[in-house]
PDB file of N, CA and C in Angstrom:
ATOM      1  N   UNK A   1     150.358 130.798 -23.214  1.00  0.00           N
ATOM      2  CA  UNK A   1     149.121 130.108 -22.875  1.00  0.00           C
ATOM      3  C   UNK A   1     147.932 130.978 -23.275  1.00  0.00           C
ATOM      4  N   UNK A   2     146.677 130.508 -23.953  1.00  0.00           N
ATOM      5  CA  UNK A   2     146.010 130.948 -24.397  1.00  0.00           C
ATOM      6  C   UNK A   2     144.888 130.978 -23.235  1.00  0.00           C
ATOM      7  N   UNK A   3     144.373 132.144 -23.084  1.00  0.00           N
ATOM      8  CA  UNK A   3     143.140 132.611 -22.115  1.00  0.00           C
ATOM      9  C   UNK A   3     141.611 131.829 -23.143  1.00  0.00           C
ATOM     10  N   UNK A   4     140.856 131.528 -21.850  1.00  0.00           N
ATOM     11  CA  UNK A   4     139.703 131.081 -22.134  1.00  0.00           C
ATOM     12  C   UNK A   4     138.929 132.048 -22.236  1.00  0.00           C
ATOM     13  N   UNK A   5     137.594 132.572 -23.150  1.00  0.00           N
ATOM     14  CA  UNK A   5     136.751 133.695 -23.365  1.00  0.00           C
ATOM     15  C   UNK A   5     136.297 133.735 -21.942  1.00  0.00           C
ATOM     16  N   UNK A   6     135.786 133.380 -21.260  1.00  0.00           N
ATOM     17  CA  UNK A   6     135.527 133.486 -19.506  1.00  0.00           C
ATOM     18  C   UNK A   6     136.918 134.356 -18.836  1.00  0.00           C
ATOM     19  N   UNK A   7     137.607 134.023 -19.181  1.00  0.00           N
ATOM     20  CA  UNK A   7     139.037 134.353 -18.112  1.00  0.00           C
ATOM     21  C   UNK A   7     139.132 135.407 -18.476  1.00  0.00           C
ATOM     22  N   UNK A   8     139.423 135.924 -20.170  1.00  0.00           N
ATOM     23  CA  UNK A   8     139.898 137.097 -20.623  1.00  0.00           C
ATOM     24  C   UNK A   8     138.815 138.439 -20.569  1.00  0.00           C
ATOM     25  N   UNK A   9     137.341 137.637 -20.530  1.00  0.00           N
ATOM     26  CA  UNK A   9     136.312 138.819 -19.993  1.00  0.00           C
ATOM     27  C   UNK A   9     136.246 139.313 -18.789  1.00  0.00           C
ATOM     28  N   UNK A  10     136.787 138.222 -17.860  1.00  0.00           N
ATOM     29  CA  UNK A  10     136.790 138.635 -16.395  1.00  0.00           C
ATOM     30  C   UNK A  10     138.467 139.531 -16.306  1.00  0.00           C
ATOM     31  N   UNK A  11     139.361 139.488 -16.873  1.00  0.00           N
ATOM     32  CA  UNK A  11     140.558 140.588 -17.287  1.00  0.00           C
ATOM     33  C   UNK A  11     140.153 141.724 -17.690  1.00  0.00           C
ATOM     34  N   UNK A  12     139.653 142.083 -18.909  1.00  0.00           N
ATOM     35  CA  UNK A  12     138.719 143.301 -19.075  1.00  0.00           C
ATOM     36  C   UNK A  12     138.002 143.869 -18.858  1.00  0.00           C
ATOM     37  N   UNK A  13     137.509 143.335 -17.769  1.00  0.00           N
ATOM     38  CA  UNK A  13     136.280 143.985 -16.378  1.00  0.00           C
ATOM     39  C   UNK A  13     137.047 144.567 -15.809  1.00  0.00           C
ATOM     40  N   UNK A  14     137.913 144.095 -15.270  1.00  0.00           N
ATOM     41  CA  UNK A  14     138.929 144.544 -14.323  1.00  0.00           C
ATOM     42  C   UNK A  14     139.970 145.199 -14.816  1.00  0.00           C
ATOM     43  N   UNK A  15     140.276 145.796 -15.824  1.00  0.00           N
ATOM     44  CA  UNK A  15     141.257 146.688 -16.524  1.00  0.00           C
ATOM     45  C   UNK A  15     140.151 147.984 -16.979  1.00  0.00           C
ATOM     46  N   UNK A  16     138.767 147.827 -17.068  1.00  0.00           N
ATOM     47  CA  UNK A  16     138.121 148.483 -17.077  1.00  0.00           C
ATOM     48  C   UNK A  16     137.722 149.710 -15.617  1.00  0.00           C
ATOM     49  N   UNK A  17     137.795 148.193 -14.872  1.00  0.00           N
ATOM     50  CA  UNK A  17     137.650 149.073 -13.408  1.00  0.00           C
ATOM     51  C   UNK A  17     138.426 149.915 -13.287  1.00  0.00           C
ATOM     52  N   UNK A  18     139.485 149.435 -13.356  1.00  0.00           N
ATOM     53  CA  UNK A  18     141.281 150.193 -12.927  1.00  0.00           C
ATOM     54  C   UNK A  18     140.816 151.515 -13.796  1.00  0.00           C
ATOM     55  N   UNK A  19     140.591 151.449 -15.246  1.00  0.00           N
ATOM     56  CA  UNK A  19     140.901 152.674 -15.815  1.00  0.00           C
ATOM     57  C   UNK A  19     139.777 153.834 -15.409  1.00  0.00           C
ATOM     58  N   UNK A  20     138.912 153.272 -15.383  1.00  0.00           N
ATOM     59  CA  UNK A  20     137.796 154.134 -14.420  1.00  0.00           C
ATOM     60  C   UNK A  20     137.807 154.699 -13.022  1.00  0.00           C
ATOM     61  N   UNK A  21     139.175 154.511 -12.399  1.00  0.00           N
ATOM     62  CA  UNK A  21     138.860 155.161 -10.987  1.00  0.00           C
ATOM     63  C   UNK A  21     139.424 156.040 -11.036  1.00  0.00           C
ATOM     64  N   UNK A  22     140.217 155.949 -12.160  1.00  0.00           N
ATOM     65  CA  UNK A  22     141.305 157.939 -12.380  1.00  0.00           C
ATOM     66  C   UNK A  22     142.133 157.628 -11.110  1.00  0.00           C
ATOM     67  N   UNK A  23     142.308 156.412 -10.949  1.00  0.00           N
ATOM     68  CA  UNK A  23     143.545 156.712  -9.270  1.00  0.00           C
ATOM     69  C   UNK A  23     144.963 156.073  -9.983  1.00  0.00           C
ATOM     70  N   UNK A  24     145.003 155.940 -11.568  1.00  0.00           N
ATOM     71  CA  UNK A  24     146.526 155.347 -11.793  1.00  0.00           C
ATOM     72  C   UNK A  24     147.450 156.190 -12.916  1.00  0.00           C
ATOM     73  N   UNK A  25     148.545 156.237 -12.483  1.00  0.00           N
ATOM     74  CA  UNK A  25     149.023 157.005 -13.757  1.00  0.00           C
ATOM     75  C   UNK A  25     149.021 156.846 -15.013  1.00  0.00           C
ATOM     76  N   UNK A  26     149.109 158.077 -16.104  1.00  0.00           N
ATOM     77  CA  UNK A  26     148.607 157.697 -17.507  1.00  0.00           C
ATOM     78  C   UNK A  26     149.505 156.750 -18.345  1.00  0.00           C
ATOM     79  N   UNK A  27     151.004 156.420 -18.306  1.00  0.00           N
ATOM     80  CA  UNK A  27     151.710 155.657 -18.856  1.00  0.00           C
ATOM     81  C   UNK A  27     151.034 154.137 -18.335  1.00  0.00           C
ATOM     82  N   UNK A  28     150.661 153.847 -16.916  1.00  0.00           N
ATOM     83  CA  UNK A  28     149.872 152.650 -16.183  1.00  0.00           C
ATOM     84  C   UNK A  28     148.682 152.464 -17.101  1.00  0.00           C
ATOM     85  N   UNK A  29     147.744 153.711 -17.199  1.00  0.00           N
ATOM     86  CA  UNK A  29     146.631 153.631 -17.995  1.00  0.00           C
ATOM     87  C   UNK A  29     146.695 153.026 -19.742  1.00  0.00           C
ATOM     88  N   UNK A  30     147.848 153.807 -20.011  1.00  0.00           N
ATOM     89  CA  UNK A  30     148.367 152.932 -22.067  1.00  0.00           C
ATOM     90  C   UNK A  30     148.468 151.844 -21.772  1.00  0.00           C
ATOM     91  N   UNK A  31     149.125 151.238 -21.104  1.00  0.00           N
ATOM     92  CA  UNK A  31     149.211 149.985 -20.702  1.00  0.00           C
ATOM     93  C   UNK A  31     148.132 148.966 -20.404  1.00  0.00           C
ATOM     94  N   UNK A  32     147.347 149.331 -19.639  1.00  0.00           N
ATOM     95  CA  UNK A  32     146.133 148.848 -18.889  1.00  0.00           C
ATOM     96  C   UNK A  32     145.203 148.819 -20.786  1.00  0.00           C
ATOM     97  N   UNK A  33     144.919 150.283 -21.405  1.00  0.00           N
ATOM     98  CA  UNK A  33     144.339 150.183 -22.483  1.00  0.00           C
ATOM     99  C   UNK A  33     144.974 148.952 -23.322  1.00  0.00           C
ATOM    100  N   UNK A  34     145.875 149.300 -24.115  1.00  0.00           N
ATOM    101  CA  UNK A  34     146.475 148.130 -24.765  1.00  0.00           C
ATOM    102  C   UNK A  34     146.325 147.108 -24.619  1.00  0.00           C
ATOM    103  N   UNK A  35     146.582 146.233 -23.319  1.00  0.00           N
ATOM    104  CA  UNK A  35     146.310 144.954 -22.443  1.00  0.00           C
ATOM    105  C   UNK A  35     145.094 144.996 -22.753  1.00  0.00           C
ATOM    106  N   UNK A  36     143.811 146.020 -22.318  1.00  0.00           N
ATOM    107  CA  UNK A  36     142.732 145.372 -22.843  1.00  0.00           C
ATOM    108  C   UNK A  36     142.085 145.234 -24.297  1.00  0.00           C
ATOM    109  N   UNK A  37     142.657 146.153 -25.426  1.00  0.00           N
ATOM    110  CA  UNK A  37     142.861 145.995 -26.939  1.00  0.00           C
ATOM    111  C   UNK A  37     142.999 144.633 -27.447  1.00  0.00           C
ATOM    112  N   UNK A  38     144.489 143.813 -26.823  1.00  0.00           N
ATOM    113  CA  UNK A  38     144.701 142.725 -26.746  1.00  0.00           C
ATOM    114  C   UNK A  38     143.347 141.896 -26.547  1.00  0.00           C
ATOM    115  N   UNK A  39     143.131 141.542 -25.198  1.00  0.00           N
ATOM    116  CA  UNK A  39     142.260 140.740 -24.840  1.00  0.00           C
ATOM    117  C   UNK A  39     140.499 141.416 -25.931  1.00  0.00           C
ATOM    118  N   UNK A  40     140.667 141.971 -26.267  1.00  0.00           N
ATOM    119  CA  UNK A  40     138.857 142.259 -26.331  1.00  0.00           C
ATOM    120  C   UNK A  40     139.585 141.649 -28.241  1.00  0.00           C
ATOM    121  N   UNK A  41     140.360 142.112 -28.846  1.00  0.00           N
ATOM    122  CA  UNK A  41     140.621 141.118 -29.869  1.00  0.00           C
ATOM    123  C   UNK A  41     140.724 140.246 -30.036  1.00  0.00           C
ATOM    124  N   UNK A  42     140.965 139.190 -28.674  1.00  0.00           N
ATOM    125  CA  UNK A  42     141.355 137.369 -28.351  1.00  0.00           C
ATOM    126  C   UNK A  42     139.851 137.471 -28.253  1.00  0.00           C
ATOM    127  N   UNK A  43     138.627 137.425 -27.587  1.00  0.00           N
ATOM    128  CA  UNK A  43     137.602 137.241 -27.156  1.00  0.00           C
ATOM    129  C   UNK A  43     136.922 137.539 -28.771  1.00  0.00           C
ATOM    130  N   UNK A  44     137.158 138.555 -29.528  1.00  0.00           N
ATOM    131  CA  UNK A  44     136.064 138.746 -30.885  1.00  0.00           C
ATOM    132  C   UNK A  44     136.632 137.522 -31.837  1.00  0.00           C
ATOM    133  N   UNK A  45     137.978 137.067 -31.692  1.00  0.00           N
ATOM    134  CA  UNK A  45     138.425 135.938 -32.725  1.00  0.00           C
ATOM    135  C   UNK A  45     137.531 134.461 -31.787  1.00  0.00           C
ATOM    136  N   UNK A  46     137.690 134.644 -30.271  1.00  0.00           N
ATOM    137  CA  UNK A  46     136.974 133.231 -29.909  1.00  0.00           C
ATOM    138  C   UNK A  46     135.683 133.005 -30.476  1.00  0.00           C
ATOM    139  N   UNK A  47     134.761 133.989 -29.950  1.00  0.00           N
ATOM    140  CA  UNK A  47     133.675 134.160 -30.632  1.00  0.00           C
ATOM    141  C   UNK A  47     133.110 133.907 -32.232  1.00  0.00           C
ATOM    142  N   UNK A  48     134.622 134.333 -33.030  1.00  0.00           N
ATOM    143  CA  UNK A  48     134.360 133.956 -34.513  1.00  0.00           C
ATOM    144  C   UNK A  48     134.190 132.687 -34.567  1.00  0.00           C
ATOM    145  N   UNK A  49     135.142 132.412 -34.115  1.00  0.00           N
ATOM    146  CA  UNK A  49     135.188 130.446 -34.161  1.00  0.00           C
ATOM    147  C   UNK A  49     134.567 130.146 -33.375  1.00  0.00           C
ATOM    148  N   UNK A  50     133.365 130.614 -32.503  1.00  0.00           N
ATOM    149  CA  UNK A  50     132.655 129.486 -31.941  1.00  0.00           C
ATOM    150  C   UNK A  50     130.969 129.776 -33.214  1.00  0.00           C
ATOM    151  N   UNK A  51     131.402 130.973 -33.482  1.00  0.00           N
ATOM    152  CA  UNK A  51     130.191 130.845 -34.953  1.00  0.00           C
ATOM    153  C   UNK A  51     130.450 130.270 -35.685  1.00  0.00           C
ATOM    154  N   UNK A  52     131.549 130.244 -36.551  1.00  0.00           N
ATOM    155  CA  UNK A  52     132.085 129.307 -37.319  1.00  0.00           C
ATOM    156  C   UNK A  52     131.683 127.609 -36.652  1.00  0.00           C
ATOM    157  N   UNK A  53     131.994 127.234 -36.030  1.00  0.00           N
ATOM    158  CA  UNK A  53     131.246 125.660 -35.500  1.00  0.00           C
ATOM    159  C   UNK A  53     130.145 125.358 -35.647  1.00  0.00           C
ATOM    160  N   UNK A  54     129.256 126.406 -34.744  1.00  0.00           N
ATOM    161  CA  UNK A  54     127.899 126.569 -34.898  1.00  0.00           C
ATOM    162  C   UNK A  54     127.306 126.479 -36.282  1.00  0.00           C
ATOM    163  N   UNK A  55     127.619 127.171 -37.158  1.00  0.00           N
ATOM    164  CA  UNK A  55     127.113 127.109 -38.640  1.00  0.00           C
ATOM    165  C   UNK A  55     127.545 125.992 -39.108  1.00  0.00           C
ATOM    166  N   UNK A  56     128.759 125.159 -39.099  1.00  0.00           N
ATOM    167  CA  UNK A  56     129.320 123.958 -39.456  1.00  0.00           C
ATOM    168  C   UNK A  56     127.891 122.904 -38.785  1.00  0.00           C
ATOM    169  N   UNK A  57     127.780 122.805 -37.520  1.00  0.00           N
ATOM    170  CA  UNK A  57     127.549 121.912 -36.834  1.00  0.00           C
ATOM    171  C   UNK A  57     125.694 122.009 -37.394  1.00  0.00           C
ATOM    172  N   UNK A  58     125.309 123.323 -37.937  1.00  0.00           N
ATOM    173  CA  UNK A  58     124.256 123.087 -38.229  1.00  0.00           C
ATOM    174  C   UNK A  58     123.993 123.016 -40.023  1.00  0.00           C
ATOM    175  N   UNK A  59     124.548 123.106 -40.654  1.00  0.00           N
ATOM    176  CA  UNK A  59     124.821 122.595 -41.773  1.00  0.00           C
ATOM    177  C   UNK A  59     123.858 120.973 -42.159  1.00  0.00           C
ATOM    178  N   UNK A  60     123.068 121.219 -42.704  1.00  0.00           N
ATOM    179  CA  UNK A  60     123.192 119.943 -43.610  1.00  0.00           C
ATOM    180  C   UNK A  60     122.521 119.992 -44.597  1.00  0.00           C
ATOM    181  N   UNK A  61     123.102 118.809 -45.454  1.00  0.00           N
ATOM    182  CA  UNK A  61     122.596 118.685 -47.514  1.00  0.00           C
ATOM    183  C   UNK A  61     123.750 119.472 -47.592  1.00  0.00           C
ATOM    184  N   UNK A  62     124.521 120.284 -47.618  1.00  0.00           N
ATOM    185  CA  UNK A  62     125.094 120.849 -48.309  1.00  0.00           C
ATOM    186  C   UNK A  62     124.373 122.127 -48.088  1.00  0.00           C
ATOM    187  N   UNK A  63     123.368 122.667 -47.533  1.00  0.00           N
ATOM    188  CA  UNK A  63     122.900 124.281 -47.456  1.00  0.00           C
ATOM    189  C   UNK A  63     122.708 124.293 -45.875  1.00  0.00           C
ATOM    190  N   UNK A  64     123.115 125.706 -45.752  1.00  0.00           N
ATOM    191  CA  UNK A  64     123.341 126.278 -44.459  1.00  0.00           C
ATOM    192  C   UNK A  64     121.628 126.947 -43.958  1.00  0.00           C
ATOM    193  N   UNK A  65     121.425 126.138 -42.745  1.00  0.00           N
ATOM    194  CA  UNK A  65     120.030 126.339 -42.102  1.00  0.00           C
ATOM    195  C   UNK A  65     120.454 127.393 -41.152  1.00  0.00           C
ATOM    196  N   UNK A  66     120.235 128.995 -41.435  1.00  0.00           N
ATOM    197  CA  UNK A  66     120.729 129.745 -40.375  1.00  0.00           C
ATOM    198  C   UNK A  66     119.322 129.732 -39.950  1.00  0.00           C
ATOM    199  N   UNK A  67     119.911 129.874 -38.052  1.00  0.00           N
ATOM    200  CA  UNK A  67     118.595 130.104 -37.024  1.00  0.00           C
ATOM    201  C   UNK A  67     119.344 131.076 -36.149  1.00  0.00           C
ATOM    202  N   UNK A  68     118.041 131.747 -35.850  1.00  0.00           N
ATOM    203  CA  UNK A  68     118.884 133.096 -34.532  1.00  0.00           C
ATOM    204  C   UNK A  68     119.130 132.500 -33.354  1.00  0.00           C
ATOM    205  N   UNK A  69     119.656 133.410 -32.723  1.00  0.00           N
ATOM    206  CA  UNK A  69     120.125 132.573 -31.682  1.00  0.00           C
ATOM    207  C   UNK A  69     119.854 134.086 -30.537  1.00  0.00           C
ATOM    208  N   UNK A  70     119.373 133.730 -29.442  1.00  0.00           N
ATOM    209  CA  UNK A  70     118.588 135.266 -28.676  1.00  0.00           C
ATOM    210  C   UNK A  70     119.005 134.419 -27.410  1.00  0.00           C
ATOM    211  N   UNK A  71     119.356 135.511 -26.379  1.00  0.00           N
ATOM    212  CA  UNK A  71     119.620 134.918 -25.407  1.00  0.00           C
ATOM    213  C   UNK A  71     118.730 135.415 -24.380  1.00  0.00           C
ATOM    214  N   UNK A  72     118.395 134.200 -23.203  1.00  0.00           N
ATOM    215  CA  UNK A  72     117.781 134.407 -22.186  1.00  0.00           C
ATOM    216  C   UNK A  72     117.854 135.441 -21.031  1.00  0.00           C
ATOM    217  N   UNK A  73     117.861 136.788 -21.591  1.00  0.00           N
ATOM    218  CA  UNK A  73     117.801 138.032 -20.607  1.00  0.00           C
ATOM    219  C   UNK A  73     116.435 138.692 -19.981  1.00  0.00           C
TER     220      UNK A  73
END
């Protein structure tokens, strides 16, 4: 089953935490790293393809209208 970019960021918060409290052993810790290797590679491919849409979806004539996109922080 494939994780939703929401689900798998809220996994890597929390594998982040874990590896930051220095309270787990280091074979626990490769593990914990890896697991989050995994996930932070599922989340940069979601992300591709939700640019990929975006540029599709704004497409038209045949030439690509790129616009930035800045978020509300």
């Amino acid at each position: 089953m494939t994780k939703n970019f929401e689900a798998s960021m809220k996994e890597l918060e929390e594998i982040a935490e874990k590896l930051s409290c220095g309270e787990i052993s280091l074979d626990e810790s490769i593990k914990l790293f890896e697991d989050g290797m995994k996930l932070s590679k599922s989340c940069q491919k979601i992300l591709e393809d939700a640019e990929k849409k975006v540029n599709i979806l704004l497409e038209k004539d045949g030439e690509m209208k790129k616009q930035s996109f800045e978020s509300e922080e």
